[in-house]
Protein backbone atom coordinates (compact mmCIF):
# COMPACT_ATOMS: atom_id res chain seq x y z
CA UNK A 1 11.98 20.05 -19.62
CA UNK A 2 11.17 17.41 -16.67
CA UNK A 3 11.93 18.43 -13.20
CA UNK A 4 15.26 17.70 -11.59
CA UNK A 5 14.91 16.19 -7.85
CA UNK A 6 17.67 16.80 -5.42
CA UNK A 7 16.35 14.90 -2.81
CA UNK A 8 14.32 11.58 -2.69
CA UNK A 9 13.56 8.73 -1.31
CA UNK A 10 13.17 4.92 -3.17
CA UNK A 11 11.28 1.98 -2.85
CA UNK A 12 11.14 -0.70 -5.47
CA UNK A 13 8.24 -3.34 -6.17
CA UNK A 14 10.10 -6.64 -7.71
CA UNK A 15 7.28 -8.63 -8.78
CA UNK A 16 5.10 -7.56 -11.09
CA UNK A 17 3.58 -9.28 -14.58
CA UNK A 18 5.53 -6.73 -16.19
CA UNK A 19 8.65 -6.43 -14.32
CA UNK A 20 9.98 -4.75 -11.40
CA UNK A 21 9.00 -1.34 -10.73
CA UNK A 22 11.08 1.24 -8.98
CA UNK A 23 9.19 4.50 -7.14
CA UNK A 24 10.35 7.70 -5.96
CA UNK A 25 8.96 10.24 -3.25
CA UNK A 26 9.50 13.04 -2.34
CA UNK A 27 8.14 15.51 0.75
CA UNK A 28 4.73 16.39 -0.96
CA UNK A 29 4.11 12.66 -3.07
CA UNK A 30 5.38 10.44 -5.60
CA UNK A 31 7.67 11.60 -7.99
CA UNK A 32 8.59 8.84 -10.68
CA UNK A 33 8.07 5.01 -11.03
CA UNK A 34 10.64 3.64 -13.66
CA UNK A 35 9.83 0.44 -15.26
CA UNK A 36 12.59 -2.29 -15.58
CA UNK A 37 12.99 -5.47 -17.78
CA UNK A 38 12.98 -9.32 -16.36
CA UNK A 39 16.49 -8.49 -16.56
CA UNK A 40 17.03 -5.51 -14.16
CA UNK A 41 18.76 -3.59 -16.54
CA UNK A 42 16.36 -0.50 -17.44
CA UNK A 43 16.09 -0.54 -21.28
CA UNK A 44 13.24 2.82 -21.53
CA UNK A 45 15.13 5.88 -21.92
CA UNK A 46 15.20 7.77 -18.66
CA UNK A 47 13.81 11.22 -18.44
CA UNK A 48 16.43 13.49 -17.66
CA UNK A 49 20.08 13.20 -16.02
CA UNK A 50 19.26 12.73 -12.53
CA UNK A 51 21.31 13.83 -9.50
CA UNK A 52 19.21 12.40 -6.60
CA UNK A 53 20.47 11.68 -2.88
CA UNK A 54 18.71 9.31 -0.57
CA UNK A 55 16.20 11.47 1.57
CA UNK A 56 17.33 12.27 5.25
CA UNK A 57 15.05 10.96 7.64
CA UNK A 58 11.74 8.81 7.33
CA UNK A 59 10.38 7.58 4.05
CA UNK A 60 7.04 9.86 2.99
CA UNK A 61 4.15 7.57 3.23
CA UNK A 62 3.36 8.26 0.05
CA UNK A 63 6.26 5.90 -0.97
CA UNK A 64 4.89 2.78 1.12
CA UNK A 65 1.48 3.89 0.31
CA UNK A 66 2.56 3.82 -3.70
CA UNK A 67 4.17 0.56 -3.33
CA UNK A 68 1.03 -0.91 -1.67
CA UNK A 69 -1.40 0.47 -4.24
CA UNK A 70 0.23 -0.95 -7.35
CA UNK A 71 0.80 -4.20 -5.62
CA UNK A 72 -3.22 -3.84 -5.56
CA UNK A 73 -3.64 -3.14 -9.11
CA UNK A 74 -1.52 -5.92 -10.66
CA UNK A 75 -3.70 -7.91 -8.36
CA UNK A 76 -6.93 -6.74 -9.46
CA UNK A 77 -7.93 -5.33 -6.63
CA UNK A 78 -7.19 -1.22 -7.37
CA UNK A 79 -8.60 0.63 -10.68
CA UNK A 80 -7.99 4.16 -9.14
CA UNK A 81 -4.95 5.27 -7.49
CA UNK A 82 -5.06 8.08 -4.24
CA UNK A 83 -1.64 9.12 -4.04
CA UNK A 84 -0.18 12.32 -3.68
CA UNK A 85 1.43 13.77 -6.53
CA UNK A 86 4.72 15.62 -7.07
CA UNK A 87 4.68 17.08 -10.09
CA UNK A 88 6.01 20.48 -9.23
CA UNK A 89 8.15 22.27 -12.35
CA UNK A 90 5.73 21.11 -15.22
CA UNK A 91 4.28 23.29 -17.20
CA UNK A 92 0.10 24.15 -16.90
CA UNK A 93 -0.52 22.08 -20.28
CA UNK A 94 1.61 19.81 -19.54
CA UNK A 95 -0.23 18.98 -16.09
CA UNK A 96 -3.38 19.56 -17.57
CA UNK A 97 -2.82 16.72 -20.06
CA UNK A 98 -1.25 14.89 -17.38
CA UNK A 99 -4.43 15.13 -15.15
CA UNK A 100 -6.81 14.25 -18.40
CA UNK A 101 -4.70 11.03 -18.69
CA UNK A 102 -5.15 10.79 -15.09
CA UNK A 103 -8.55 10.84 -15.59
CA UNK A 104 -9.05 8.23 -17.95
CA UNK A 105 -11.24 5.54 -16.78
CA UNK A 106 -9.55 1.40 -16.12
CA UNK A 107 -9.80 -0.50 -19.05
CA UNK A 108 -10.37 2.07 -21.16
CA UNK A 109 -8.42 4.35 -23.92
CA UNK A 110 -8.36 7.55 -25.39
CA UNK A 111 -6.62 8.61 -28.37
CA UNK A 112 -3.46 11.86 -28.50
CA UNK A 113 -5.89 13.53 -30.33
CA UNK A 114 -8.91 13.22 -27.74
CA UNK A 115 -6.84 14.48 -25.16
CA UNK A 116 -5.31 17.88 -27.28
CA UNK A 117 -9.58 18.11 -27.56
CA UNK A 118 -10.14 17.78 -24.27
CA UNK A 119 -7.40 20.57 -23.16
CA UNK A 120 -8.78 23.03 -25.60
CA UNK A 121 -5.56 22.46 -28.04
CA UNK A 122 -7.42 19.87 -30.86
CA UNK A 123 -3.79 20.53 -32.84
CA UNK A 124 -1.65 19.06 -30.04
CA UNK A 125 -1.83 15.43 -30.43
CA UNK A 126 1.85 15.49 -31.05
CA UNK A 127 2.25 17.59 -27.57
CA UNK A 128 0.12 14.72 -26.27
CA UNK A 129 2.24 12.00 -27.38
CA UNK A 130 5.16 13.57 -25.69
CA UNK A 131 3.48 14.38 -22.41
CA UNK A 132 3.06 10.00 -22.12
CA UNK A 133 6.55 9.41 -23.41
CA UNK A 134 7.63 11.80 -20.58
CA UNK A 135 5.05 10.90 -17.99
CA UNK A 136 6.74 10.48 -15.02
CA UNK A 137 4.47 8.29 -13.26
CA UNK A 138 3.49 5.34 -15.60
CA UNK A 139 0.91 3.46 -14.23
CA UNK A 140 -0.28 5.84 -11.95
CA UNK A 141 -1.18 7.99 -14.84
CA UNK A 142 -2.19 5.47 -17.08
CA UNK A 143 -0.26 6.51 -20.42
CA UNK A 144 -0.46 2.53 -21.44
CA UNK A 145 -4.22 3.95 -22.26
CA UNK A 146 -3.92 6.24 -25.08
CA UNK A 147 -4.28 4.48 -28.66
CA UNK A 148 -3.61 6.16 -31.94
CA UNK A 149 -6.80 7.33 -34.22
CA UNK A 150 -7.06 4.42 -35.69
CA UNK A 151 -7.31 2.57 -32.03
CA UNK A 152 -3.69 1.27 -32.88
CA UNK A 153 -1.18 1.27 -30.14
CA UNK A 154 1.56 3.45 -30.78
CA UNK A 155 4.61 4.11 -28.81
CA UNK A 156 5.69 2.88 -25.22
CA UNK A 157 8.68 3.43 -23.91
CA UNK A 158 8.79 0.60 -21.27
CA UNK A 159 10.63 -2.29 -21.41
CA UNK A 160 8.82 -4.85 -23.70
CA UNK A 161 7.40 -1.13 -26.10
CA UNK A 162 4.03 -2.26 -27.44
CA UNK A 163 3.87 -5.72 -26.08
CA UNK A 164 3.54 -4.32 -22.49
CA UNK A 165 1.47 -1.73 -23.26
CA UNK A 166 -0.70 -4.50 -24.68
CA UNK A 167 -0.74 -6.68 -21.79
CA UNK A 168 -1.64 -3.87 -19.67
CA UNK A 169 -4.62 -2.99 -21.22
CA UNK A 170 -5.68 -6.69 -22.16
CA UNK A 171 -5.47 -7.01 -18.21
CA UNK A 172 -7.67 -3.98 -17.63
CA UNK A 173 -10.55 -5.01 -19.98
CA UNK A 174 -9.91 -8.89 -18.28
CA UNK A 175 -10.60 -7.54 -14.73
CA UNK A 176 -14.04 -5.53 -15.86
């Protein structure tokens, strides 16, 4: 189940190579960053029914700070993001997988069943694959670089599916 915020606050970044971007922060970090077509209609499922209010007071810095940062990236001038987190409500394998994508060096790719390795669960590759099609913070935790066994691509739930998640990590290995 994925976390239900009461309370945020939202920033959006309209310019990117793959479309706008829309973040959310809370008190203790960044909560979500939604991916949107050329459009502006959102065509990725979204994660849960939300029921968020605009936050009272200030805007966290985190949400300026998260803004600035993947402004850097699509410009090829970030390949690690220091932002704080909000991931409170997930589960401890859940976050653990979370924090192994986190982990996963720019430009480069894992596969599901790496990761269910790596977290002491080598039968979870499935659990893997639905940990990225629920991460909350694309980009930020860099599901776009998790391949299949083969090294295919498989699933993305972005706007543009596998032809995004191809440009993002043809851009990585471009700005080795």
């Amino acid at each position: 189940m994925i976390p239900i915020r009461t309370r945020a606050w939202f920033a959006s970044l309209d310019d990117t190579p793959i479309g706008p971007l829309a973040l959310a922060a809370s008190e203790q970090g960044l909560v979500r960053i939604s991916l949107y077509s050329m459009d502006g209609m959102k065509r990725a499922p979204d994660f849960a029914p939300q029921a968020w209010e605009g936050g009272n007071g200030p805007a966290p810095a985190s949400l300026a700070e998260g803004v600035r940062q993947l402004d850097e990236y699509f410009h090829g001038q970030r390949r690690v993001f220091d932002l704080p987190l909000d991931l409170e409500g997930y589960t401890p394998l859940t976050l653990q997988i979370l924090a192994l994508c986190k982990a996963i060096p720019f430009g480069q790719t894992r596969t599901y069943g790496s990761l269910a390795v790596d977290a002491g669960r080598p039968a979870a590759a499935r659990y893997v694959g639905t940990c990225m099609a629920l991460n909350p913070l694309p980009l930020v935790i860099p599901c776009h670089r998790m391949v299949g066994s083969d090294g295919s691509l498989r699933g993305f739930g972005a706007p543009g599916g596998l032809a995004t998640k191809a440009w993002l990590q043809r851009f990585e290995r471009e700005e080795l």
